[in-house]
Protein backbone atom coordinates (compact mmCIF):
# COMPACT_ATOMS: atom_id res chain seq x y z
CA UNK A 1 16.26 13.92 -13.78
CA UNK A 2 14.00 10.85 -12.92
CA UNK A 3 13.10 9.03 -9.83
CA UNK A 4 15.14 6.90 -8.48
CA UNK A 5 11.60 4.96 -7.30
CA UNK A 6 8.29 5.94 -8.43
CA UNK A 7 4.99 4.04 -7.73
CA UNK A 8 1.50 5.18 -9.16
CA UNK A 9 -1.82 4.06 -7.88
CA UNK A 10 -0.51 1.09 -5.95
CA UNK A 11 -2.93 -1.44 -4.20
CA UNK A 12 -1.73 -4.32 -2.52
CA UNK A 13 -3.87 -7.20 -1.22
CA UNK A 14 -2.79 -10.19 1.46
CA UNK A 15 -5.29 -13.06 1.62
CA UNK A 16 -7.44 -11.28 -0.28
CA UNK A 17 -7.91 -8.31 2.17
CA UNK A 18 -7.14 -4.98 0.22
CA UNK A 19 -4.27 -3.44 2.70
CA UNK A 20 -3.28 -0.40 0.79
CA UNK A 21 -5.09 1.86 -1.52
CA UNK A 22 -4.22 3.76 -4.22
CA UNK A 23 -0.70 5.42 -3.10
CA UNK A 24 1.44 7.24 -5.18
CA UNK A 25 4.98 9.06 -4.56
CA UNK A 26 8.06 9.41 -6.40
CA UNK A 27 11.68 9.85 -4.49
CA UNK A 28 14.56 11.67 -6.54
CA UNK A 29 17.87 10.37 -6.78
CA UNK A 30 20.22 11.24 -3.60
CA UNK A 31 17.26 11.93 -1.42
CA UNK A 32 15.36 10.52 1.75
CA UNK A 33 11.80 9.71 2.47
CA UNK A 34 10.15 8.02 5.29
CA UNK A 35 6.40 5.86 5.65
CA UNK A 36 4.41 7.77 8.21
CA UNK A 37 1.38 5.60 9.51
CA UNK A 38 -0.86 4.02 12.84
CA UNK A 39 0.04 0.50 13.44
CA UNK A 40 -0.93 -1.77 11.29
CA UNK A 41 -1.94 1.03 8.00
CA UNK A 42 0.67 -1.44 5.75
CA UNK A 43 4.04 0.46 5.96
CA UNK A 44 6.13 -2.62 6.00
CA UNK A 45 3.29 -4.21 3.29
CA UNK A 46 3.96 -1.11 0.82
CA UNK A 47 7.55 -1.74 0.85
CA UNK A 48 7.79 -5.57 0.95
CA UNK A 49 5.71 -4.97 -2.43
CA UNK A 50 8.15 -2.64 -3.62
CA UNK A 51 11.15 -4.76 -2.58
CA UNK A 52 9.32 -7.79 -4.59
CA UNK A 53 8.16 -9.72 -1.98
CA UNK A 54 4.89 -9.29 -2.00
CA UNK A 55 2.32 -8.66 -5.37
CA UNK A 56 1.51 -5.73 -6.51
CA UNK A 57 -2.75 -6.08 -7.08
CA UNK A 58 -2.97 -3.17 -9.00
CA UNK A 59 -0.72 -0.34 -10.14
CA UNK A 60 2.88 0.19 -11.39
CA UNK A 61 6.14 0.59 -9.55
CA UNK A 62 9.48 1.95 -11.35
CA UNK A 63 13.53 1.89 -9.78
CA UNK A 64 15.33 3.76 -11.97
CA UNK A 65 12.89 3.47 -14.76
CA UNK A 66 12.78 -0.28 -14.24
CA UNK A 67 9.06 -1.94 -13.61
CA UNK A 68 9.76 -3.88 -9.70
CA UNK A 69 9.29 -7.30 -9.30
């Protein structure tokens, strides 16, 4: 079975400030997951990237095998 989302070595810059660094994780179909961080380590960044709103710098990103926006 493959993940329903899947990112690999994701980096994601706003105004040129590098805000997150190399994360990875994939999330199986039918199943939860959560962003654990301190204020301000770019949980809502990493998924505004995800969700297409924001560039991805570096790395790839996959929903059901599809490359995100």
């Amino acid at each position: 079975m493959s993940a329903a989302l899947a990112f690999t070595d994701l980096n994601i810059s706003r105004s040129g400030q590098p805000i997150v660094h190399d994360v990875s994780a994939e999330v199986m179909p039918a199943s939860w997951f959560g962003v654990i961080g301190a204020n301000g380590s770019g949980k809502t960044t990493l998924l505004r990237a995800i969700a297409g709103r924001l560039p991805i710098a570096r790395g790839s990103c996959a929903l059901f095998g599809a490359e995100c926006a």
